[in-house]
N, C-alpha and C. Protein backbone atom coordinates (compact mmCIF):
# COMPACT_ATOMS: atom_id res chain seq x y z
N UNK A 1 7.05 -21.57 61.92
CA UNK A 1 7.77 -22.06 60.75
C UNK A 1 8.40 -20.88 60.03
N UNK A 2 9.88 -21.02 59.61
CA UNK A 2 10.57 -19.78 59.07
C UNK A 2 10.54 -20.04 57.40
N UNK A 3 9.64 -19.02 57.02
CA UNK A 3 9.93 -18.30 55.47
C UNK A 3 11.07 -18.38 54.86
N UNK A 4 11.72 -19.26 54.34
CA UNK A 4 13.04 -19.10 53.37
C UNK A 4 12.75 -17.64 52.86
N UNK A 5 14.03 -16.82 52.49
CA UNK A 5 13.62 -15.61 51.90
C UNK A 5 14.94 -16.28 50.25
N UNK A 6 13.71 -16.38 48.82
CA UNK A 6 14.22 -16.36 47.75
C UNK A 6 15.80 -16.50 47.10
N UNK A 7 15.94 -14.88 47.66
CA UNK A 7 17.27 -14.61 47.59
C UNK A 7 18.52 -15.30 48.30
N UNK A 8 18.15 -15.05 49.16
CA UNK A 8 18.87 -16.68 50.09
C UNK A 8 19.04 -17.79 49.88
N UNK A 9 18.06 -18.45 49.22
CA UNK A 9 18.21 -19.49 48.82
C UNK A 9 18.86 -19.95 47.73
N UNK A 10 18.74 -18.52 46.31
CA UNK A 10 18.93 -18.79 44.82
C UNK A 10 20.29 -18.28 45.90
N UNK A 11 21.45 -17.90 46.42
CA UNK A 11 22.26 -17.92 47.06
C UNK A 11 23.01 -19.23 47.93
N UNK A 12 22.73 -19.84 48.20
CA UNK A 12 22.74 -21.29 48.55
C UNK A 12 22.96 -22.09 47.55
N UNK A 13 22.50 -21.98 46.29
CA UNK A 13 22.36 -23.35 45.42
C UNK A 13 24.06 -23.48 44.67
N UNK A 14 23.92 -24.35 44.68
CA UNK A 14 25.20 -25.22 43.92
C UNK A 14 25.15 -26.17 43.09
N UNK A 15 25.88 -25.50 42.50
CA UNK A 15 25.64 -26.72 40.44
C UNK A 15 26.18 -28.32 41.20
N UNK A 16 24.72 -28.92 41.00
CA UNK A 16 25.60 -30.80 40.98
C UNK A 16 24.51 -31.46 40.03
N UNK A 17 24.73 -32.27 39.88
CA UNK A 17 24.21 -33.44 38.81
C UNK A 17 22.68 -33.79 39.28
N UNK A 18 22.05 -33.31 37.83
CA UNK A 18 20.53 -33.90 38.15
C UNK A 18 19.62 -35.16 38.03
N UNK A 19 19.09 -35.24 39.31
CA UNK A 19 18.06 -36.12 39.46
C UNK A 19 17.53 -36.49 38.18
N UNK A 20 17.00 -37.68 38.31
CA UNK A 20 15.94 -38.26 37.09
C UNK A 20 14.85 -37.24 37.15
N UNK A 21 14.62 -37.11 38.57
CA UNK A 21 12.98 -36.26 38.25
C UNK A 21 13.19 -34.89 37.95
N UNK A 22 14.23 -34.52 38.16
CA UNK A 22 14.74 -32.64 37.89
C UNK A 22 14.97 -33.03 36.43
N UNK A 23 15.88 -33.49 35.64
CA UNK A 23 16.28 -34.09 34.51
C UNK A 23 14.71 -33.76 33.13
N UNK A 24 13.38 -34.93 34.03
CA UNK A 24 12.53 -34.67 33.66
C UNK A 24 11.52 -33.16 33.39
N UNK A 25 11.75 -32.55 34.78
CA UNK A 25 10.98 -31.40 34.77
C UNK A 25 11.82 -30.63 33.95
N UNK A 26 13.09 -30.40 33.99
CA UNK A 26 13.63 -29.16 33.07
C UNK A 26 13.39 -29.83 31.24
N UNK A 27 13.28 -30.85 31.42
CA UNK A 27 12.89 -31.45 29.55
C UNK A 27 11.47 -30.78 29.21
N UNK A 28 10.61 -31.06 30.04
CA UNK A 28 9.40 -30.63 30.22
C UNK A 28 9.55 -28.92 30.00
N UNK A 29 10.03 -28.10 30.64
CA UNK A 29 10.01 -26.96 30.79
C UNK A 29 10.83 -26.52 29.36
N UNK A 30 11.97 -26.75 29.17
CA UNK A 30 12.28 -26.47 27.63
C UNK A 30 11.48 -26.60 26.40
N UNK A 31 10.48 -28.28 26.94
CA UNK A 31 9.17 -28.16 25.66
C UNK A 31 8.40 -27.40 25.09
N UNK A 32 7.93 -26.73 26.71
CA UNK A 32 7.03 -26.09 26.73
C UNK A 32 7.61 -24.57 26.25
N UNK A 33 8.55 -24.08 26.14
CA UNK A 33 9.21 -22.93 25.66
C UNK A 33 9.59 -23.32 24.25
N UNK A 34 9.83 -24.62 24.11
CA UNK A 34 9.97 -23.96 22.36
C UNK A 34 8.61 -23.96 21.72
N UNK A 35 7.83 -24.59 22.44
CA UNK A 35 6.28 -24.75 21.43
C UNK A 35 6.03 -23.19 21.66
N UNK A 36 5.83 -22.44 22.42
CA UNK A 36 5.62 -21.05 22.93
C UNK A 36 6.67 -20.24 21.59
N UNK A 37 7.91 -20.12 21.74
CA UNK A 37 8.57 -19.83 20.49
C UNK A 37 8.09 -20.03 18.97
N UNK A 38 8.15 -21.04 18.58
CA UNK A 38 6.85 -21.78 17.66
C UNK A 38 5.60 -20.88 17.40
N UNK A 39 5.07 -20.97 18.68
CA UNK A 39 3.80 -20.39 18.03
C UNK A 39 4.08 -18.90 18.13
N UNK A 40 4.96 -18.07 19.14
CA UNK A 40 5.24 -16.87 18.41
C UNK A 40 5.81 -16.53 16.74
N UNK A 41 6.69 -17.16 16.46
CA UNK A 41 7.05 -16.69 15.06
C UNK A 41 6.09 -17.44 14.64
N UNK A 42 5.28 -18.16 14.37
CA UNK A 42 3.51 -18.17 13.50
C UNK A 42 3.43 -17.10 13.50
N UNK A 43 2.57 -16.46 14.85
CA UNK A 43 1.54 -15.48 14.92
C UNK A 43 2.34 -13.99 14.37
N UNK A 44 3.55 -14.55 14.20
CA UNK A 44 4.67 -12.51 13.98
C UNK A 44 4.51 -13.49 11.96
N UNK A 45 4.71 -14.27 11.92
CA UNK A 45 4.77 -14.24 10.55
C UNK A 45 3.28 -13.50 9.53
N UNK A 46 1.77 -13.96 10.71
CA UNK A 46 1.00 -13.70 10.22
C UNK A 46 0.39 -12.51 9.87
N UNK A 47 1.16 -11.57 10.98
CA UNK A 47 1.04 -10.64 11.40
C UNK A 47 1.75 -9.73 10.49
N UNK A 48 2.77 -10.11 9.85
CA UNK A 48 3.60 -9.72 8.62
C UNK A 48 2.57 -10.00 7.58
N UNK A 49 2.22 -10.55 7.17
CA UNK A 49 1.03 -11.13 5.98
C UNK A 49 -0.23 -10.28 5.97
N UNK A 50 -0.83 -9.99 7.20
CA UNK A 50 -1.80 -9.44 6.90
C UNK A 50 -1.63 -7.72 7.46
N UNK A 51 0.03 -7.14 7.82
CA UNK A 51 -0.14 -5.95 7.40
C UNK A 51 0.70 -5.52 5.88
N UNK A 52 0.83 -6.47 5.23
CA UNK A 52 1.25 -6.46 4.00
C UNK A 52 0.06 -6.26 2.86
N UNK A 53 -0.88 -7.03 3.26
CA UNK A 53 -2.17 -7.03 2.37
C UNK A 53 -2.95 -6.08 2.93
N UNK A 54 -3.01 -5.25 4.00
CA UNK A 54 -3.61 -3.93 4.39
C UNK A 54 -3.09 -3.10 3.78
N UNK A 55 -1.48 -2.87 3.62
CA UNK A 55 -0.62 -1.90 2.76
C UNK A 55 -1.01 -2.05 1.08
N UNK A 56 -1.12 -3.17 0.93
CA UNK A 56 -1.77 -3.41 -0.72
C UNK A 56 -3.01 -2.84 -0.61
N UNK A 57 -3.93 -3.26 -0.24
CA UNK A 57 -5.80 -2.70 -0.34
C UNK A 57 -5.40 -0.84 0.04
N UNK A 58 -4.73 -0.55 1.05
CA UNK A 58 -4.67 0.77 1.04
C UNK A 58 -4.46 1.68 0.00
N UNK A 59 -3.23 0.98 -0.66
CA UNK A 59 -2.43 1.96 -1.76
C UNK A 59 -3.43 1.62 -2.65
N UNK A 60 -4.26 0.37 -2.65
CA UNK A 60 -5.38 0.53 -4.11
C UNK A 60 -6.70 1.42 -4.17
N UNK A 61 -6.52 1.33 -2.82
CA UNK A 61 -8.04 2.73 -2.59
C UNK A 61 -7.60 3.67 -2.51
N UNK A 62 -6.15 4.40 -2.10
CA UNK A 62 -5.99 5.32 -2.28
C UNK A 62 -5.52 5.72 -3.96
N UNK A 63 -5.19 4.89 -4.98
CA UNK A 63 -4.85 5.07 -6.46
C UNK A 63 -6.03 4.92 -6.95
N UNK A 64 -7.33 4.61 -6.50
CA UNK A 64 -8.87 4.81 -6.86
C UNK A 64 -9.09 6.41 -6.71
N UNK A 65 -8.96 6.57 -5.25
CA UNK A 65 -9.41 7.91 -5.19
C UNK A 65 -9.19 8.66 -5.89
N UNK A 66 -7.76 8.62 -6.03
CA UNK A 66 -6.99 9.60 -7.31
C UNK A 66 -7.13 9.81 -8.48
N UNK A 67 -7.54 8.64 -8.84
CA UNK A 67 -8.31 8.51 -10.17
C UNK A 67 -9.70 9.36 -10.10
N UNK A 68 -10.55 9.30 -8.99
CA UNK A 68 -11.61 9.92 -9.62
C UNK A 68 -11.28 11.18 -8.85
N UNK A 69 -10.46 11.51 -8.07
CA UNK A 69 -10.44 13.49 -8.32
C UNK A 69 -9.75 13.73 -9.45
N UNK A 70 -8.88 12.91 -10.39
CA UNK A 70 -8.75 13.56 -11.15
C UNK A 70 -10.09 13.68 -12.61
N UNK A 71 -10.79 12.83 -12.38
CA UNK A 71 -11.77 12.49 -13.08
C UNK A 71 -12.51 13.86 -13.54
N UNK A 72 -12.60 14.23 -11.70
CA UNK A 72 -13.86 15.19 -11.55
C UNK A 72 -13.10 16.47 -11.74
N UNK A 73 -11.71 16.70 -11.26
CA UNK A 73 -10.87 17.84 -11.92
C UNK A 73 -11.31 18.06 -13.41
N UNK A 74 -10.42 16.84 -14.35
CA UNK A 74 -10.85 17.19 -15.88
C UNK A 74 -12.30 17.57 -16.12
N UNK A 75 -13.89 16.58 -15.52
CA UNK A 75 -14.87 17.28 -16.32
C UNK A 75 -15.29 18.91 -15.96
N UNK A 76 -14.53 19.39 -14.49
CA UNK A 76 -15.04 20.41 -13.68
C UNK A 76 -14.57 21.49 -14.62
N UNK A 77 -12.86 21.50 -15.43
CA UNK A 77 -12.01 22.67 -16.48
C UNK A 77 -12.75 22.10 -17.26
N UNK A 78 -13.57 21.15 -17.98
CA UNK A 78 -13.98 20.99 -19.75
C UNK A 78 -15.39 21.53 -19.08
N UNK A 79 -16.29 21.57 -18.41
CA UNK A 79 -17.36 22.27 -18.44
C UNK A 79 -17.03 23.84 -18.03
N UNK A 80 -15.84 24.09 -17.36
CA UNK A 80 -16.14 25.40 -17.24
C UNK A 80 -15.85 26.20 -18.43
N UNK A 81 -14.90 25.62 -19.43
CA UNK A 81 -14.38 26.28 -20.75
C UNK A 81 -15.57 26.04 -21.51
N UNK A 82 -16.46 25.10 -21.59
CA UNK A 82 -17.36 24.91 -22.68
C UNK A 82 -18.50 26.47 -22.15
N UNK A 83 -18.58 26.43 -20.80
CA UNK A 83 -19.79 27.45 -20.31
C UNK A 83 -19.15 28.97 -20.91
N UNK A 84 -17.75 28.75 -20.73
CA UNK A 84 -17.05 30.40 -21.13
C UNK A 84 -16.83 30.41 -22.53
N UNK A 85 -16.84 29.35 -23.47
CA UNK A 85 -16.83 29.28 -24.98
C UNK A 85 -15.49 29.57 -25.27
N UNK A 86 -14.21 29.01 -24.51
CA UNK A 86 -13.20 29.43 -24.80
C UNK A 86 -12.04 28.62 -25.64
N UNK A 87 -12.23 28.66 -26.47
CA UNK A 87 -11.23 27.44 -27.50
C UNK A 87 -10.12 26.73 -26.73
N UNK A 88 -9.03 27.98 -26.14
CA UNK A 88 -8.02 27.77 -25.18
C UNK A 88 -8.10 26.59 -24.17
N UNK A 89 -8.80 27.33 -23.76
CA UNK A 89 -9.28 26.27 -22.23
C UNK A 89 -9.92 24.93 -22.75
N UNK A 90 -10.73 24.58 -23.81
CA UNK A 90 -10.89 23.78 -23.98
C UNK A 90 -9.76 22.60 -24.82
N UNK A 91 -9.12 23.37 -25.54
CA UNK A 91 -8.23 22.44 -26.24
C UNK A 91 -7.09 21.99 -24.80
N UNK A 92 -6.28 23.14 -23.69
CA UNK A 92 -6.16 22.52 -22.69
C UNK A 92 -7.07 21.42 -22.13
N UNK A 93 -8.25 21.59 -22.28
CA UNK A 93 -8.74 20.23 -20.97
C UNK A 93 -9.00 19.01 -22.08
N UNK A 94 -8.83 18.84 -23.38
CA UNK A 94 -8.74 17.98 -24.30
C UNK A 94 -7.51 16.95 -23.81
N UNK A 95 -6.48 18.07 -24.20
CA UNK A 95 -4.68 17.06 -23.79
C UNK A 95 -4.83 17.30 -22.32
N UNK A 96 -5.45 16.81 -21.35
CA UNK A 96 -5.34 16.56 -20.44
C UNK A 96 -4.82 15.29 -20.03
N UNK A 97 -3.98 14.54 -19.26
CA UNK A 97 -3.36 13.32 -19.46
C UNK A 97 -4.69 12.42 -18.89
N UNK A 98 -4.48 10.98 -19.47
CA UNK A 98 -5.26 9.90 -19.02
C UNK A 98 -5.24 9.50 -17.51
N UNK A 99 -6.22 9.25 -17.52
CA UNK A 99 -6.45 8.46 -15.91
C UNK A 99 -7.02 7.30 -16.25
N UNK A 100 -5.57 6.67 -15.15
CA UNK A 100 -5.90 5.17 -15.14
C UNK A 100 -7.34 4.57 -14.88
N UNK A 101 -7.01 3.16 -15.16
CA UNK A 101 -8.64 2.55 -15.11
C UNK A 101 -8.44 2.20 -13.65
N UNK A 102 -9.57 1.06 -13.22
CA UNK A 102 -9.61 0.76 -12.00
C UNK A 102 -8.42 -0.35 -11.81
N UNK A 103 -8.05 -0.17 -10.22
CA UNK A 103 -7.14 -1.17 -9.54
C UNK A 103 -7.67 -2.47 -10.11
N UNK A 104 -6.71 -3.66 -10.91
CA UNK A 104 -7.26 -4.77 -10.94
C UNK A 104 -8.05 -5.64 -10.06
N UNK A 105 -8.79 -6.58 -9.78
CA UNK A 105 -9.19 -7.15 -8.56
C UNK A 105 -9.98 -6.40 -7.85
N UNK A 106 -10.61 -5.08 -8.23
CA UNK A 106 -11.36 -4.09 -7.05
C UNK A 106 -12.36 -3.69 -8.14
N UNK A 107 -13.50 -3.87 -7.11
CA UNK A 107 -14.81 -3.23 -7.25
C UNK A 107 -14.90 -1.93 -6.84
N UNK A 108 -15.94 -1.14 -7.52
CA UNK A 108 -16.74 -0.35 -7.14
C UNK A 108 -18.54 -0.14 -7.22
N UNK A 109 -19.02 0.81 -6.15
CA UNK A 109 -20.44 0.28 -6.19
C UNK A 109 -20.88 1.98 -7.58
N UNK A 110 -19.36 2.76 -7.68
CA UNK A 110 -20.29 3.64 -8.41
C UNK A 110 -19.46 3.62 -9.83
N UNK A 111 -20.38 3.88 -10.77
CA UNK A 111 -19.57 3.35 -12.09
C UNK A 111 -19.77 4.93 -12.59
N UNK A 112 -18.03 5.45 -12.92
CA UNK A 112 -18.18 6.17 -14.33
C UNK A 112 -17.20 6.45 -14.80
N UNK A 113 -18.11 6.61 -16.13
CA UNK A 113 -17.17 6.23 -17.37
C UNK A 113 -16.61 8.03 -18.17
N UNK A 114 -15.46 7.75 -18.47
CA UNK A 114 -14.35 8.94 -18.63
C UNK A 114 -14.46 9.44 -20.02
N UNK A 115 -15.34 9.83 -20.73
CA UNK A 115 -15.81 10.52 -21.60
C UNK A 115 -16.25 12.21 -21.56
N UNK A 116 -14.96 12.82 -21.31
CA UNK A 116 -15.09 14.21 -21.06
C UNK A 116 -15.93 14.89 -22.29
N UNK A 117 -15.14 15.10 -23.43
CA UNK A 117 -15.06 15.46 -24.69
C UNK A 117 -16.55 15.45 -24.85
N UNK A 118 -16.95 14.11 -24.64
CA UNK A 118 -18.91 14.10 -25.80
C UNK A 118 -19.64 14.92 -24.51
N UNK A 119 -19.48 15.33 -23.24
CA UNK A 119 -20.17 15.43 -22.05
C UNK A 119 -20.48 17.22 -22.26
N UNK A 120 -21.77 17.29 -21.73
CA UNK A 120 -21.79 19.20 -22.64
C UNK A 120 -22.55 19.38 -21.12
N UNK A 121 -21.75 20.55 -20.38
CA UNK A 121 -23.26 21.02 -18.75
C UNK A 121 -24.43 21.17 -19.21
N UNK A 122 -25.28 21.10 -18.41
CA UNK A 122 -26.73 21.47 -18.50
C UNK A 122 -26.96 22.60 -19.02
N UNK A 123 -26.17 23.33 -18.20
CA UNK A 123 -26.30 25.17 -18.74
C UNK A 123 -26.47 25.29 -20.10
N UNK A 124 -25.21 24.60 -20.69
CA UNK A 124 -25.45 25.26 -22.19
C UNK A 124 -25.72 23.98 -23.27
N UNK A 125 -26.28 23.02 -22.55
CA UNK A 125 -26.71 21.88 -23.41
C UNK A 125 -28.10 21.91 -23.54
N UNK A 126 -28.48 22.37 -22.18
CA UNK A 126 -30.49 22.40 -22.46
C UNK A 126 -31.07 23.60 -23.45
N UNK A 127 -31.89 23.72 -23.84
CA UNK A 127 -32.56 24.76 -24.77
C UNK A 127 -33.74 25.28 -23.34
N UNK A 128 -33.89 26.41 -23.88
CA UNK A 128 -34.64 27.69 -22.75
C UNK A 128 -35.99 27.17 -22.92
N UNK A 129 -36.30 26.32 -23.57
CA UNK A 129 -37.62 26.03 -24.14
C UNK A 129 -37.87 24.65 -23.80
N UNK A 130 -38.47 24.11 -23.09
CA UNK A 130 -39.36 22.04 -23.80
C UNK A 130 -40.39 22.34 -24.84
N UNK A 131 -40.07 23.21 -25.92
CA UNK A 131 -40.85 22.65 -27.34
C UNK A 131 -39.97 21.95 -27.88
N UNK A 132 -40.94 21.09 -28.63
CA UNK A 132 -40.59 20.05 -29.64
C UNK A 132 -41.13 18.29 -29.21
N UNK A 133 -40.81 17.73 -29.70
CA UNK A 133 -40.79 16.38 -29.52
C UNK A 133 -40.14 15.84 -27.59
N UNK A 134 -40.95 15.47 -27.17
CA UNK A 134 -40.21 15.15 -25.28
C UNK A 134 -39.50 14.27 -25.84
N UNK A 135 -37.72 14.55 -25.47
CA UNK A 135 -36.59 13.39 -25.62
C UNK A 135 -36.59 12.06 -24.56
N UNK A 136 -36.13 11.06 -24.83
CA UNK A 136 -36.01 10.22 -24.31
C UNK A 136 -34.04 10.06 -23.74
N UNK A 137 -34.00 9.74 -22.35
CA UNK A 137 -32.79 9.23 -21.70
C UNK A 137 -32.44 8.24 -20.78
N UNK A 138 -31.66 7.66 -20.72
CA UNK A 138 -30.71 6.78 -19.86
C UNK A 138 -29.69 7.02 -19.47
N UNK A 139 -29.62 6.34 -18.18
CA UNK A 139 -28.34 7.08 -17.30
C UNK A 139 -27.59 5.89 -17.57
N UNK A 140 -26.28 6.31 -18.03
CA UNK A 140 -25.01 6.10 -19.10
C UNK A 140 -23.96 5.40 -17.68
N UNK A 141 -24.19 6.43 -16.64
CA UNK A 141 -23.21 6.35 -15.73
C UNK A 141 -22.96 7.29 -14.35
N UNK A 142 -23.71 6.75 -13.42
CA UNK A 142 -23.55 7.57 -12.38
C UNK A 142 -22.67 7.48 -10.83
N UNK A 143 -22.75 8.72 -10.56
CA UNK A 143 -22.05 8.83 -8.59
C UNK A 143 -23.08 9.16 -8.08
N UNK A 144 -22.97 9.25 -6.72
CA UNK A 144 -23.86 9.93 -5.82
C UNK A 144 -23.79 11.39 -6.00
N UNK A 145 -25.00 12.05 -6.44
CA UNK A 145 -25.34 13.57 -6.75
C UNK A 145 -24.79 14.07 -8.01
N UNK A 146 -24.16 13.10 -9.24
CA UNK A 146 -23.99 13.17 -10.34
C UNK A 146 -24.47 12.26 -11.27
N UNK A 147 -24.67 12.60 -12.46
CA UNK A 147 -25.30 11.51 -13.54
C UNK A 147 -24.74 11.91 -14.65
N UNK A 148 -24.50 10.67 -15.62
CA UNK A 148 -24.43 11.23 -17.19
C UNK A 148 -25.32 10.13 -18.02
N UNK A 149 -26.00 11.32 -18.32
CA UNK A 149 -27.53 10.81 -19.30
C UNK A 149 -27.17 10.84 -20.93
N UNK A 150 -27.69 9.53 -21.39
CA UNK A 150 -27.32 9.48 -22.71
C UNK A 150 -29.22 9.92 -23.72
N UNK A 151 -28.71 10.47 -24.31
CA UNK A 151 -30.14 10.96 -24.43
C UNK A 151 -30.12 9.44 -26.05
N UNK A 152 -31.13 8.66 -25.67
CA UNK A 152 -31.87 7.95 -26.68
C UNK A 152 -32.35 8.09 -27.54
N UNK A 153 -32.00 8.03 -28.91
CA UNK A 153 -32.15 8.71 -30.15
C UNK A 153 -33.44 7.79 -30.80
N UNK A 154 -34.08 8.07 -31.92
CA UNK A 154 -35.12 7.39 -32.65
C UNK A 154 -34.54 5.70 -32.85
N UNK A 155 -33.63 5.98 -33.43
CA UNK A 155 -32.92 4.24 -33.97
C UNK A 155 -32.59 3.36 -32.94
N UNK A 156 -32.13 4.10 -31.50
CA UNK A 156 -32.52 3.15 -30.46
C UNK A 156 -30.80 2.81 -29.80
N UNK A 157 -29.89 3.93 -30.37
CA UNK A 157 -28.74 4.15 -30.19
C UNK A 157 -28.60 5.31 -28.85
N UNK A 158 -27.53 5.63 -28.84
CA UNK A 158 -27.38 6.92 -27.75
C UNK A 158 -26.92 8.65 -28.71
N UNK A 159 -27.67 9.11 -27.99
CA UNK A 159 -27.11 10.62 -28.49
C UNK A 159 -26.63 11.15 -28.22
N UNK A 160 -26.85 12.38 -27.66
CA UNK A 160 -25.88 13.52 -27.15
C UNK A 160 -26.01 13.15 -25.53
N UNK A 161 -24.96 13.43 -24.99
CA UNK A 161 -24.61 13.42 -23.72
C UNK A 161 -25.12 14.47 -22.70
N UNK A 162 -25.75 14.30 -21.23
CA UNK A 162 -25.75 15.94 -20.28
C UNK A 162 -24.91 15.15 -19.28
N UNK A 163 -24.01 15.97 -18.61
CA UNK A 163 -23.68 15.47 -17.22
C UNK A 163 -25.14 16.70 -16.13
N UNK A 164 -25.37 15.80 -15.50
CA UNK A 164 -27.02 16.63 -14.50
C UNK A 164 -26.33 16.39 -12.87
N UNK A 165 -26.67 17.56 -12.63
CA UNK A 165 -26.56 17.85 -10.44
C UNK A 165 -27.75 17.42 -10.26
N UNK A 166 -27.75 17.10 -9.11
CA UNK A 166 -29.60 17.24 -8.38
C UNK A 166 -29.79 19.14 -8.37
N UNK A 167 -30.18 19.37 -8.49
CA UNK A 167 -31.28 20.85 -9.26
C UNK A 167 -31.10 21.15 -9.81
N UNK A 168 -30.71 20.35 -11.06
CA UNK A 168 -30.62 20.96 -12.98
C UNK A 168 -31.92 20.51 -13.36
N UNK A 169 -32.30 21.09 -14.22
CA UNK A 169 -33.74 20.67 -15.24
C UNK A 169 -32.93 19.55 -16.34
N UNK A 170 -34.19 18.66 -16.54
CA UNK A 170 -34.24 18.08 -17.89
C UNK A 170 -35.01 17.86 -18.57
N UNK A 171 -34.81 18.40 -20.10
CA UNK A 171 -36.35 18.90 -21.21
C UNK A 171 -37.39 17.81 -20.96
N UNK A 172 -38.58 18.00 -20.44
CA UNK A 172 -39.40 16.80 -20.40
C UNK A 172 -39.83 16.12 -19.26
N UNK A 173 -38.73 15.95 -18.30
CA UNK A 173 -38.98 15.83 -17.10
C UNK A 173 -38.62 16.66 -15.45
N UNK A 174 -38.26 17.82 -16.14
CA UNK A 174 -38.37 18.95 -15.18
C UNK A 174 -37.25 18.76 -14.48
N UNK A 175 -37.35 19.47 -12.81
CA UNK A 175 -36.30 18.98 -12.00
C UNK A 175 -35.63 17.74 -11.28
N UNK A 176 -34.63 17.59 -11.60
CA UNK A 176 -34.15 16.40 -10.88
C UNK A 176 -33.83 16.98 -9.27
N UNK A 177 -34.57 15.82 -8.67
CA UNK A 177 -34.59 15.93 -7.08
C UNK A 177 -33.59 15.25 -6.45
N UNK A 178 -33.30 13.87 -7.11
CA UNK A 178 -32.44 13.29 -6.01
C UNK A 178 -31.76 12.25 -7.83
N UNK A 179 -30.16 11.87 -7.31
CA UNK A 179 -29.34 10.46 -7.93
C UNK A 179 -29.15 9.26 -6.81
N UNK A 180 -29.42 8.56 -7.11
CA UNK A 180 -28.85 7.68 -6.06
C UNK A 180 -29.50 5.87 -6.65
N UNK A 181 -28.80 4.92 -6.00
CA UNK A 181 -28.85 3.58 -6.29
C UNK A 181 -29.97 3.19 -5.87
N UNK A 182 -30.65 1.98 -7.12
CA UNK A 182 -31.58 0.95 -6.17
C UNK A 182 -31.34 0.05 -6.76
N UNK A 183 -30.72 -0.81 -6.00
CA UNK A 183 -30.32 -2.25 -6.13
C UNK A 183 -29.18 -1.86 -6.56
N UNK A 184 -28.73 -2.16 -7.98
CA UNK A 184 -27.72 -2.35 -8.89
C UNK A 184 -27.54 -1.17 -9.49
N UNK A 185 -28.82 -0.41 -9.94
CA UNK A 185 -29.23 0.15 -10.85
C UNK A 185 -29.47 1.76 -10.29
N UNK A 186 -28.78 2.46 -11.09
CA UNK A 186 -28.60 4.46 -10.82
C UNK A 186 -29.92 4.26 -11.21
N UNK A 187 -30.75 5.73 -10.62
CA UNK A 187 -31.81 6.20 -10.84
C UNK A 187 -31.84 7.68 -10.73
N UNK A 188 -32.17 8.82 -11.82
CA UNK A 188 -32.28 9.99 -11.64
C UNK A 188 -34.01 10.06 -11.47
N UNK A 189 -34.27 10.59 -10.55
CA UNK A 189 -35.03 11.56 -9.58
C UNK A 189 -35.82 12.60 -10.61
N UNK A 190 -36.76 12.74 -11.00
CA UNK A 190 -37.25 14.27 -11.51
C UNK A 190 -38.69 14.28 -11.25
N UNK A 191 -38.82 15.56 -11.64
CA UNK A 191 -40.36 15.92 -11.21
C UNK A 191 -41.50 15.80 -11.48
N UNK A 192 -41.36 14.96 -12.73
CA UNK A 192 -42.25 14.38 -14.06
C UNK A 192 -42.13 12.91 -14.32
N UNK A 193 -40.69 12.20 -13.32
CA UNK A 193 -40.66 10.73 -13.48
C UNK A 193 -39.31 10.50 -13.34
N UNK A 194 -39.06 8.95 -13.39
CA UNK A 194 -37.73 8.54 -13.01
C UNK A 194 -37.03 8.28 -14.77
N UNK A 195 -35.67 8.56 -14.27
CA UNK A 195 -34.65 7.97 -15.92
C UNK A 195 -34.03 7.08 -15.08
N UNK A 196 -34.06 5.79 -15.82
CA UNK A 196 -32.51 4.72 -15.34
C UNK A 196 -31.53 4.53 -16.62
């Protein structure tokens, strides 16, 4: 039995009028190509949609980030001018411009709050001494390996501010070892007990 060869054949053919059943199959075959069409522009429309909302969530985590290096820029110049006692430098990191709040619609798991000005380093906020009365604190607002402790005054208000590293002292409860979350809730680490 001889193999038609393709080419030969699509060579052979000649336009004439179609059969009912050819008629049928090419209706059939056009169906089936526009539903195929169809469901391509779906899947390209969707595909538009959800790299549109990747480009949104991106630019919002990346205008987060920015926000908190600049965060940590401003408290890094207001503690280093407060440690050098330098009016200059500090009235610079005063007019330092604002940083925005958070992206609307977006969470974060670490909260802090942009209060340069009341925030004093450890260095020159602690006294060389734990005499006196042991202070009481709460953590105001923390990151991972940073804290800002509001020190708890008699009336049951907040006092003076420390921003604390893990290996700064604090009057009363010695070294802080570790910051970090449990559950919901920051917890500073020290050597004498926990502050939340």
């Amino acid at each position: 039995m001889k193999t038609s060869d393709p080419v030969e054949t699509a060579g052979e053919l000649r336009p004439a009028p179609l059969t009912p059943a050819d008629q049928v199959q090419v209706l059939e075959l056009v169906t089936q190509m526009a539903a195929m069409v169809r469901d391509l522009r779906a899947q390209q429309a969707q595909l538009r949609a959800d790299f549109g909302k990747s480009a949104a969530d991106n630019a919002a985590r990346l205008a987060d980030f920015e926000r908190r290096l600049a965060l940590a820029e401003a408290r890094h110049v207001l503690s280093a001018a407060q440690v050098a006692g330098d009016p200059v430098a500090a009235a610079t990191a005063e007019g330092a411009p604002a940083v925005p709040g958070p992206v609307a619609g977006q969470t974060t798991s670490a909260t802090v709050i942009a209060a340069p000005l009341a925030v004093m380093p450890v260095a020159t906020a602690l006294p060389g001494s734990d005499k006196g009365p042991p202070k009481r604190y709460r953590v105001q607002a923390a990151s991972p390996g940073l804290a800002l402790l509001a020190e708890i005054d008699r009336g049951g208000g907040d006092g003076a501010q420390l921003e604390v590293l893990v290996g700064d002292t604090v009057p009363g409860y010695g070294k802080i070892t570790s910051i970090g979350q449990r559950g919901t809730a920051w917890v500073v680490t020290t050597e004498h007990g926990n502050i939340q």
